[in-house]
N, C-alpha and C. Protein backbone atom coordinates (compact mmCIF):
# COMPACT_ATOMS: atom_id res chain seq x y z
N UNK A 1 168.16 80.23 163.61
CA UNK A 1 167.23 81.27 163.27
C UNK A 1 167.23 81.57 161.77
N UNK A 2 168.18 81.90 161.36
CA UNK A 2 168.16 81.74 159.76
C UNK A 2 167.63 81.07 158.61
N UNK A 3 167.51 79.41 159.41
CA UNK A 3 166.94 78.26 158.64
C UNK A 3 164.99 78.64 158.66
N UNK A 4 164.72 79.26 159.62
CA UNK A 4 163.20 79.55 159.78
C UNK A 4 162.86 80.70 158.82
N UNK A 5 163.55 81.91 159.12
CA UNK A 5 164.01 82.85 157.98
C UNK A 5 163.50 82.33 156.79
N UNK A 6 164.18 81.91 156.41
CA UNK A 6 164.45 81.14 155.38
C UNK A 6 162.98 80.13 154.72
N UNK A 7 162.77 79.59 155.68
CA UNK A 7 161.33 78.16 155.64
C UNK A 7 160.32 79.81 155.45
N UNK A 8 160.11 80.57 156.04
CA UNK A 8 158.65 81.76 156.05
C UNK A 8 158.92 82.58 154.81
N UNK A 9 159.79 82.80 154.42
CA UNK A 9 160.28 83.82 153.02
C UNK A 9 160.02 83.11 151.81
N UNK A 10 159.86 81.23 151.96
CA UNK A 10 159.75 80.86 150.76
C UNK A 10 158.77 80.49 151.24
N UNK A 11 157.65 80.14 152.41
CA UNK A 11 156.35 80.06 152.46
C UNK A 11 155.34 80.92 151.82
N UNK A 12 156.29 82.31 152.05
CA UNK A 12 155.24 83.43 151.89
C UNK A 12 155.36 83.49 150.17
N UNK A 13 156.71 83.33 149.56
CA UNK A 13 156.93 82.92 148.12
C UNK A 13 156.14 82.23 147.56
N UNK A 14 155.75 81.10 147.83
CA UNK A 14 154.71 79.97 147.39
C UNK A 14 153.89 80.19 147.67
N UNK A 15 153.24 81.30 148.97
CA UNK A 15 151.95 81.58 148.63
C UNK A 15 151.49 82.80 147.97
N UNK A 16 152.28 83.46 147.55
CA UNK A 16 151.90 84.22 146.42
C UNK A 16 152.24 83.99 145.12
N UNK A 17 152.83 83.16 144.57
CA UNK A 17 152.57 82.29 143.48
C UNK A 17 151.30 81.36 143.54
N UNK A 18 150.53 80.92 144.25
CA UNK A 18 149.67 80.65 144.46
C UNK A 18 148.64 81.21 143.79
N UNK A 19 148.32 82.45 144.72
CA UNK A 19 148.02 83.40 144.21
C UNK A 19 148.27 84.09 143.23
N UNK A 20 148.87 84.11 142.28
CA UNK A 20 149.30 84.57 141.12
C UNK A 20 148.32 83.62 140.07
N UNK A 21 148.48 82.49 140.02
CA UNK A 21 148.21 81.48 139.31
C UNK A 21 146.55 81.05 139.52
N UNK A 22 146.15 81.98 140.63
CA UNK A 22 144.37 81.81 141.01
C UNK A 22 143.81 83.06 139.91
N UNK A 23 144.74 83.76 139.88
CA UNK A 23 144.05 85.36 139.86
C UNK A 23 144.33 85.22 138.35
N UNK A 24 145.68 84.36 137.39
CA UNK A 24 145.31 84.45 135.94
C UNK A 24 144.50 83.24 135.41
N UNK A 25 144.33 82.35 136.28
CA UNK A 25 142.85 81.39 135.74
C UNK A 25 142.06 81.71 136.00
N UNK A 26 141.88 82.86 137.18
CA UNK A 26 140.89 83.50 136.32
C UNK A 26 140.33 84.53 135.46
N UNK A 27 141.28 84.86 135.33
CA UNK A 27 141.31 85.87 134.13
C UNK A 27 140.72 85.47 132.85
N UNK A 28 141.99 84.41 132.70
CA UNK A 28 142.16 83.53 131.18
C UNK A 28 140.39 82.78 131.08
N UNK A 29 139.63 82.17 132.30
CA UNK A 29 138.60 81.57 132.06
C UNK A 29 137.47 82.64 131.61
N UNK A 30 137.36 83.85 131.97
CA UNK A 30 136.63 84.78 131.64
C UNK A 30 136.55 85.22 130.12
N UNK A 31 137.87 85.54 129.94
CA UNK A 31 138.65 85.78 128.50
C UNK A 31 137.80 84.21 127.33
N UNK A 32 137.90 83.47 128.10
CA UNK A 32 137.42 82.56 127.13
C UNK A 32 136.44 82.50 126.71
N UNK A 33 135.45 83.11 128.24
CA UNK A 33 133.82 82.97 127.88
C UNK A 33 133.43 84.30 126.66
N UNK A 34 134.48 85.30 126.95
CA UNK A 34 134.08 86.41 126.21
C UNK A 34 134.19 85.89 124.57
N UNK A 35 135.33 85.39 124.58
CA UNK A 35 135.67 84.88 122.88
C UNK A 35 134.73 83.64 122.51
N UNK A 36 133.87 83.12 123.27
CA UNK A 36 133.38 82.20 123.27
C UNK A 36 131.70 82.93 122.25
N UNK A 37 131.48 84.01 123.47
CA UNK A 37 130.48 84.96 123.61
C UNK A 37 130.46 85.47 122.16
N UNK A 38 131.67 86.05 121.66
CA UNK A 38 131.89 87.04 120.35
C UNK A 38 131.65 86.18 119.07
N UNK A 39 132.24 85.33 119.45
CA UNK A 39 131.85 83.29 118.29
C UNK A 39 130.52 83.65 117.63
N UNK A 40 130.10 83.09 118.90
CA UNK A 40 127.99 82.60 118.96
C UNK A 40 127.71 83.94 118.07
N UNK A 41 127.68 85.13 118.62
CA UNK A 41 127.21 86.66 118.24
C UNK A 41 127.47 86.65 116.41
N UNK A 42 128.78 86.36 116.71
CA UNK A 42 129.21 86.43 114.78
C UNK A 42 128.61 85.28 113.88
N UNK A 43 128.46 84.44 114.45
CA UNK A 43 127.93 83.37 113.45
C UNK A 43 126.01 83.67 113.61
N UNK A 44 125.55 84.37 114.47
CA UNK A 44 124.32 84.68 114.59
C UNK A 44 123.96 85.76 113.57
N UNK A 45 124.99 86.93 113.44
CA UNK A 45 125.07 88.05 112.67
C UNK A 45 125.41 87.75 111.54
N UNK A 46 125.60 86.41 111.15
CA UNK A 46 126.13 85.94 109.88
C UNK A 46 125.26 85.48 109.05
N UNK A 47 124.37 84.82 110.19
CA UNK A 47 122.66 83.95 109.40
C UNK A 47 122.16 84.79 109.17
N UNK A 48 121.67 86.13 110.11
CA UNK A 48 120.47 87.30 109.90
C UNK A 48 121.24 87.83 108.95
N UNK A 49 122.42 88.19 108.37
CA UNK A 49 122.64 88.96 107.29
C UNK A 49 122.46 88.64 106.13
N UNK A 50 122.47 87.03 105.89
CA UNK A 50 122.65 86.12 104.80
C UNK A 50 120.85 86.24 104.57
N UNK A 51 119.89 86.02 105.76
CA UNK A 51 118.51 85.73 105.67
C UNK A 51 117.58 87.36 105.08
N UNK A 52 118.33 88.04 104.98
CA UNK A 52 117.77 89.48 105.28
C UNK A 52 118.07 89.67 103.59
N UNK A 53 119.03 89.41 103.45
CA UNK A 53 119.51 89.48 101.85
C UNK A 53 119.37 88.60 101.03
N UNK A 54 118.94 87.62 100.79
CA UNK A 54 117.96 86.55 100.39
C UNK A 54 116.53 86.76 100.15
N UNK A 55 116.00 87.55 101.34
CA UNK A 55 114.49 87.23 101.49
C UNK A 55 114.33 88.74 100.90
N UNK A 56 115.32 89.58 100.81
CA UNK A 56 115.13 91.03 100.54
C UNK A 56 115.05 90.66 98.71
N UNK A 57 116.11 89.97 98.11
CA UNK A 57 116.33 89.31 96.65
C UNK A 57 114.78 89.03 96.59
N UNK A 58 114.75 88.18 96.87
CA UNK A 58 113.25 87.08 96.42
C UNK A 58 111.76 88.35 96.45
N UNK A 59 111.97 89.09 97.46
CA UNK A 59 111.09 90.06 97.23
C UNK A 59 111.31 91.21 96.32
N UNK A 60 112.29 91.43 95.90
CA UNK A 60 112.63 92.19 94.71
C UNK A 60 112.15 91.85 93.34
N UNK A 61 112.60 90.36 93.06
CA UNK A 61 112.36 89.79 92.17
C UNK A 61 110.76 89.84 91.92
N UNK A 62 109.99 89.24 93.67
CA UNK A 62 108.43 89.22 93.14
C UNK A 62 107.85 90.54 92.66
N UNK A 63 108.75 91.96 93.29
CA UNK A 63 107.60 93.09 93.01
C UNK A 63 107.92 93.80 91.59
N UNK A 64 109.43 93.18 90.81
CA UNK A 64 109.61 93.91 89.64
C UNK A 64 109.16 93.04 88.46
N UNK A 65 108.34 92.06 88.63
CA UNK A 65 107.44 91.22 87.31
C UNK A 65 106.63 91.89 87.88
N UNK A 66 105.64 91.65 86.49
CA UNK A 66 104.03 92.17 85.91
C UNK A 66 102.92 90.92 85.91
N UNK A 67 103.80 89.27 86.22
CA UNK A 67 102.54 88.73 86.13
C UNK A 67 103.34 87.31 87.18
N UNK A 68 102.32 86.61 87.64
CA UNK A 68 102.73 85.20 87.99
C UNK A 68 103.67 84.54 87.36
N UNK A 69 103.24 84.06 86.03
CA UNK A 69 104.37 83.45 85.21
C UNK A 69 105.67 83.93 85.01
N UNK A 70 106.42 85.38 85.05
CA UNK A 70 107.06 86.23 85.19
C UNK A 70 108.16 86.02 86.60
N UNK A 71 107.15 85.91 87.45
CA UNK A 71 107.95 85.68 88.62
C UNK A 71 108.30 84.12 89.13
N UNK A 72 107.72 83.36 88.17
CA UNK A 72 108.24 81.97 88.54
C UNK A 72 109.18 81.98 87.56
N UNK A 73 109.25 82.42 86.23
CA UNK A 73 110.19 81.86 85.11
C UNK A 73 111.77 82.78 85.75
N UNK A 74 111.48 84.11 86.26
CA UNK A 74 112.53 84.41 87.05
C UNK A 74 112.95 83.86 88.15
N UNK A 75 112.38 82.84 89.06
CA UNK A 75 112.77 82.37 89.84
C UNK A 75 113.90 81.41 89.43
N UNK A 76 113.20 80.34 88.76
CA UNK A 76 113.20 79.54 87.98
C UNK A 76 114.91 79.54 86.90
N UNK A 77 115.02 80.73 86.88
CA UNK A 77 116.56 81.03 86.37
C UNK A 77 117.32 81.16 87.55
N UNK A 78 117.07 82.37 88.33
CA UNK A 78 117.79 82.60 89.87
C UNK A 78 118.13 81.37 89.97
N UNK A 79 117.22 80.55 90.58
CA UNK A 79 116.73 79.57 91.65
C UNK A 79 117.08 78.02 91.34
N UNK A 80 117.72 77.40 90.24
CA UNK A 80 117.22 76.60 89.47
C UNK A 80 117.02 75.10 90.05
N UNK A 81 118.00 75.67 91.35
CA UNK A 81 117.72 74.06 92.55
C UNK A 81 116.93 74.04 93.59
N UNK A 82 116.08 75.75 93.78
CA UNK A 82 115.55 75.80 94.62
C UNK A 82 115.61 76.58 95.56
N UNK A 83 115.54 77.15 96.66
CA UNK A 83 115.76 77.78 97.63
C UNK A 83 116.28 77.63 98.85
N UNK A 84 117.21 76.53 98.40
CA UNK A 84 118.26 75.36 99.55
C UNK A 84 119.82 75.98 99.13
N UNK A 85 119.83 76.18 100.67
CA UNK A 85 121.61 76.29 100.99
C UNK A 85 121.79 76.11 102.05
N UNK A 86 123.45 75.52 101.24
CA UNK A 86 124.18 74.99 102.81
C UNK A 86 124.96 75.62 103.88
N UNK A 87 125.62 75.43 104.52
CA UNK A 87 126.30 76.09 105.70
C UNK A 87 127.38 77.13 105.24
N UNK A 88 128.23 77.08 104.67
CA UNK A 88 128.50 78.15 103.71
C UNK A 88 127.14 79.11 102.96
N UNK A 89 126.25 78.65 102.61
CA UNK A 89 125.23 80.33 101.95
C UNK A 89 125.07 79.94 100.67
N UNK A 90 126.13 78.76 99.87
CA UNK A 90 125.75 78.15 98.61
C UNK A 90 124.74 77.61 98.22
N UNK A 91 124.08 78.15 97.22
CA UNK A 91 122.88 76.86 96.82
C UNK A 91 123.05 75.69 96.63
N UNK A 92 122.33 75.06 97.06
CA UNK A 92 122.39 73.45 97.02
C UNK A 92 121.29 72.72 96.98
N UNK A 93 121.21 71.67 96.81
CA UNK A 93 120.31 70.62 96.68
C UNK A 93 119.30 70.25 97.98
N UNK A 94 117.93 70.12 98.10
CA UNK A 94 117.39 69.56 99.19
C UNK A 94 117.98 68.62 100.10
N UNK A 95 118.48 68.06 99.73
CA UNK A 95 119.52 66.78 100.62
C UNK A 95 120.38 67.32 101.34
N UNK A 96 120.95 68.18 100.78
CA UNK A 96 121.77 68.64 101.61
C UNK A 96 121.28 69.84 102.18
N UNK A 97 120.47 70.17 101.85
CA UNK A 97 120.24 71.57 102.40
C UNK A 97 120.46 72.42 104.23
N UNK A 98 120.66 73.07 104.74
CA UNK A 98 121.39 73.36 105.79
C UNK A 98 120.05 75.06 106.15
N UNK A 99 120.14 76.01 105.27
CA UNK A 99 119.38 76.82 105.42
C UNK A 99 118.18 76.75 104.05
N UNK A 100 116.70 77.18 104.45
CA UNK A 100 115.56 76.86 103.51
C UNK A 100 114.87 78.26 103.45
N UNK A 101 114.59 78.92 102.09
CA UNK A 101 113.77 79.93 102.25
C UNK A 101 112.22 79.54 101.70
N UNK A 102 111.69 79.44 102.46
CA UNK A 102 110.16 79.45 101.78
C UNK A 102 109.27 80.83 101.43
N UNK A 103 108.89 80.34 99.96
CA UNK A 103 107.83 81.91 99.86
C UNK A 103 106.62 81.01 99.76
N UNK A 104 105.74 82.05 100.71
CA UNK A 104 103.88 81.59 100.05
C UNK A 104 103.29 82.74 99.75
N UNK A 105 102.87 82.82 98.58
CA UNK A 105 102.15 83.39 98.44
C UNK A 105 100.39 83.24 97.67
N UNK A 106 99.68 84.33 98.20
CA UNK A 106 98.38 83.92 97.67
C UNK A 106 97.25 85.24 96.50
N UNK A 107 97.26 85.25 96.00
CA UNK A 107 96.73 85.61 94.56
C UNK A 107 95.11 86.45 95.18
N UNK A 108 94.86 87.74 95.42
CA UNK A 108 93.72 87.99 95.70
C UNK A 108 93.52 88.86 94.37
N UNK A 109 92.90 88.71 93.21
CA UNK A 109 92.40 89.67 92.07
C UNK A 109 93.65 89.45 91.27
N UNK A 110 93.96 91.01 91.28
CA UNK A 110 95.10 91.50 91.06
C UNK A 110 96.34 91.94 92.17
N UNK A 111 96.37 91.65 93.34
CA UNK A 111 97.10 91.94 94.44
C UNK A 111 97.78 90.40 94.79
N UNK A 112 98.80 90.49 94.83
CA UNK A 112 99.41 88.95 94.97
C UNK A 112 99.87 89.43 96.90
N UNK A 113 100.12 89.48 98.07
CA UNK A 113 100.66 88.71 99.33
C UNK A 113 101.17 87.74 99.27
N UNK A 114 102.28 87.81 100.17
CA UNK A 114 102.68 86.74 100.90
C UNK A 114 103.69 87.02 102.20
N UNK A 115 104.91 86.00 102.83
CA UNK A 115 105.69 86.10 102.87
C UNK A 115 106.84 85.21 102.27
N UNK A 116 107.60 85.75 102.53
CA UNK A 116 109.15 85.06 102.58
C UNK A 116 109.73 84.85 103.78
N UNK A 117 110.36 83.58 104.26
CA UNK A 117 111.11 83.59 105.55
C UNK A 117 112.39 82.44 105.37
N UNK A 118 113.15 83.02 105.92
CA UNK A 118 114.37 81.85 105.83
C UNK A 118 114.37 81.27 107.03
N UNK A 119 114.52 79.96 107.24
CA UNK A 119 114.85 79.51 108.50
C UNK A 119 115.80 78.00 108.05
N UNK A 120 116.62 77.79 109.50
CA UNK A 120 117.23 76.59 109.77
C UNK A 120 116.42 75.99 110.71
N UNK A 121 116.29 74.49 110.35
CA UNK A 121 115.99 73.35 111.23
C UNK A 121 114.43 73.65 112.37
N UNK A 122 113.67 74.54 111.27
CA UNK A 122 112.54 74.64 112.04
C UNK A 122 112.28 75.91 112.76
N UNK A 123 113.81 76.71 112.89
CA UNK A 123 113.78 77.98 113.48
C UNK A 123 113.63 79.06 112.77
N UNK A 124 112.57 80.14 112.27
CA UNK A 124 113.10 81.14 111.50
C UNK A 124 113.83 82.04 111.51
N UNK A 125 114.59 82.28 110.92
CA UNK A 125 115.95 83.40 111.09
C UNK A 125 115.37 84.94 110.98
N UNK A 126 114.39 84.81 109.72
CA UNK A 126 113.71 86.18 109.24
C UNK A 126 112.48 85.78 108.29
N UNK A 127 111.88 86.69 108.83
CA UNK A 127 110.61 86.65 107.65
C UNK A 127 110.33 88.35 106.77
N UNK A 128 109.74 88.02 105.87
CA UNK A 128 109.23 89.33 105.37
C UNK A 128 107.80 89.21 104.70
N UNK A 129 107.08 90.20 104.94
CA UNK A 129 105.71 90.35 104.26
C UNK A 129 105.77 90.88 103.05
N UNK A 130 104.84 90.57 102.40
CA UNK A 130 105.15 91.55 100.94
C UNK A 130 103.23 91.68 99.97
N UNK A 131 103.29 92.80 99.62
CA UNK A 131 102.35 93.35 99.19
C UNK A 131 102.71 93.84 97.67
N UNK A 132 102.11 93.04 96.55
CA UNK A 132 102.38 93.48 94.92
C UNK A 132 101.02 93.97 94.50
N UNK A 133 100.87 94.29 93.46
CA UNK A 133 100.28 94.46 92.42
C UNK A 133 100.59 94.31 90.88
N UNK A 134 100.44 93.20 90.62
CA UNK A 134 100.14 92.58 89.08
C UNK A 134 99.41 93.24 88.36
N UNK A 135 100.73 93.69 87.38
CA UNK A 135 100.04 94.75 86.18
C UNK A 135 99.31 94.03 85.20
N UNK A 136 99.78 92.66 84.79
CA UNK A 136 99.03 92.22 83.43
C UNK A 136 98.24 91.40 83.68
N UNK A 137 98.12 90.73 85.31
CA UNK A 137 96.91 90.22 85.91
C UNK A 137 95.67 91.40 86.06
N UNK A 138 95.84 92.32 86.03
CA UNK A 138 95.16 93.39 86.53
C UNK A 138 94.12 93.76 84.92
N UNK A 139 94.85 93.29 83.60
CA UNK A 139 94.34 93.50 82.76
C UNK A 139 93.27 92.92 82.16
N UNK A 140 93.56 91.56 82.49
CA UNK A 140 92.82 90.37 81.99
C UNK A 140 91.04 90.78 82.09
C-alpha cells in the first residue's frame, strides 16, 4: 500500500508541475507579444515625431522669407544634400536615402501654397499644408 501512496503523490506532483509550466508559457508568450507591441508603437512614435519636426522646419523656413529666391537659397544652406535621410534621421544622400521629404509648391500672384510631407517607401508619415504670402513678390 505504501508503494501506490507513493506512485499517486508523485503523479499528482507531475501533474501539477505540468501545470505550472502551461500557465508560465503562457504568461511569458503574452509578455512577449506586449514587448513586441510597445517595439512597433515606439519606433512608429519615432517616425511621426521626426516627420512632424521636419515638415514643421521646412514650413518655418518657407513662411519667414519675403521672396522665392530667399526660400530656396535658405534651403539650399539647411538642405545642401537635399531632403534625404536615413534610418537614424541623418541627412544623407539620395542613394541612400531611407526617409524623403517632399515640398510642392505653387506660386498664385503673390500667395505661394503648397505642401510638405515626409514619407518612407511610398507611405506618408505626415503631411502639412501651408499658406504664405510673399512680401517682395507682392511688390513687383
Amino acid at each position: 500500500m505504501i508503494r501506490r501512496n507513493r506512485a499517486r503523490s508523485s503523479s499528482l506532483f507531475l501533474l501539477e508541475l505540468i501545470i505550472s509550466i502551461l500557465f508560465f508559457s503562457i504568461a511569458s508568450a503574452i509578455c512577449v507579444q506586449l514587448f513586441v507591441k510597445s517595439h512597433t508603437l515606439n519606433t512608429h512614435a519615432q517616425e511621426l515625431d521626426f516627420a512632424v519636426n521636419e515638415c514643421c522646419s521646412i514650413a518655418e523656413i518657407i513662411t519667414s522669407e519675403d521672396s522665392r529666391e530667399q526660400i530656396q537659397d535658405t534651403m539650399n544652406v539647411l538642405y545642401p544634400d537635399g531632403l534625404y535621410f536615413d534610418k537614424d534621421y541623418n541627412p544623407c544622400s539620395e542613394k541612400s536615402a531611407y526617409y524623403v521629404i517632399t515640398v510642392d509648391m505653387t506660386a498664385d500672384g503673390s500667395l505661394l501654397q503648397g505642401s510638405i510631407a515626409a514619407s518612407h517607401k511610398d507611405k506618408t508619415i505626415y503631411s502639412l499644408e501651408i499658406k504664405h504670402n510673399l512680401q517682395k513678390e507682392a511688390k513687383r
